[in-house]
Protein backbone atom coordinates (compact mmCIF):
# COMPACT_ATOMS: atom_id res chain seq x y z
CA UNK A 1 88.18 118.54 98.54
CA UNK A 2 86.59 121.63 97.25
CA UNK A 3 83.04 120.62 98.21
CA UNK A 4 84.47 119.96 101.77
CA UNK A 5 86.21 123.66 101.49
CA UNK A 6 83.01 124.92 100.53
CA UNK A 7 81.06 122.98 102.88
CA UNK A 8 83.10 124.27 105.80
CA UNK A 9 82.95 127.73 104.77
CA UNK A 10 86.83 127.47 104.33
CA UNK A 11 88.35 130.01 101.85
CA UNK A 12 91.17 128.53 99.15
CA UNK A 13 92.48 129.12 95.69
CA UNK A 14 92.98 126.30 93.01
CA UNK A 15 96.63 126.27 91.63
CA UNK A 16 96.22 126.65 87.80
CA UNK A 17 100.48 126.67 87.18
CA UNK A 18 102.19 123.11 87.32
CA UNK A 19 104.43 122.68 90.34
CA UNK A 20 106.79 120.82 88.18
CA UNK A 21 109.83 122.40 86.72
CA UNK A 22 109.36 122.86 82.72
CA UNK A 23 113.09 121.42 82.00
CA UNK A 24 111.86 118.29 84.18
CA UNK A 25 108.50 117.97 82.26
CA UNK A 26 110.25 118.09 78.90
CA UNK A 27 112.69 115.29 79.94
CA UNK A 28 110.20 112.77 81.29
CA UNK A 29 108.09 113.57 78.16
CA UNK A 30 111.71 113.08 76.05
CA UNK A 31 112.03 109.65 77.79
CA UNK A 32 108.49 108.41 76.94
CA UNK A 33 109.03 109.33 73.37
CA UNK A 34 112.02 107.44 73.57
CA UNK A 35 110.47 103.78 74.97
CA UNK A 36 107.66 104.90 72.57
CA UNK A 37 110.19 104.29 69.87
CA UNK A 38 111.84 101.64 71.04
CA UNK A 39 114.93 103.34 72.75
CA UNK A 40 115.60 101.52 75.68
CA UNK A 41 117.47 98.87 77.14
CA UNK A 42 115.91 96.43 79.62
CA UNK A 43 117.52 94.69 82.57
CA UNK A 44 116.34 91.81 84.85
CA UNK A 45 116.15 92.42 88.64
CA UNK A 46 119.09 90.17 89.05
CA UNK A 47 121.55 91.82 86.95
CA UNK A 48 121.10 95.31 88.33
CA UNK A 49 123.89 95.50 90.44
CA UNK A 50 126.21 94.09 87.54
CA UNK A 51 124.63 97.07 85.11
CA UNK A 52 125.48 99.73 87.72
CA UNK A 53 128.80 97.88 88.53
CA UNK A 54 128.45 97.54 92.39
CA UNK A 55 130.10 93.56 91.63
């Protein structure tokens, strides 16, 4: 994309600041720690409704 700026001439600035909020970063790294370690439950396609108690 930048070459194609460039090419055209077309002026633009490169975000260097994540879009994502910090407190939402830290959790999703929190939850990969977490299956890292083993800390998670899985459940088969079939049962989700039963886990989330729509039956």
């Amino acid at each position: 994309m930048k070459a194609f700026a460039k090419a055209l001439k077309i002026k633009f600035e490169v975000a260097k600041e994540s879009p994502y909020n910090p407190e939402f970063i830290a959790k999703i790294q929190e939850s990969k720690e977490q299956h890292k370690k083993g800390d998670f439950i899985s459940i088969e396609k079939k049962d989700i409704k039963t886990f989330l108690e729509l039956e």
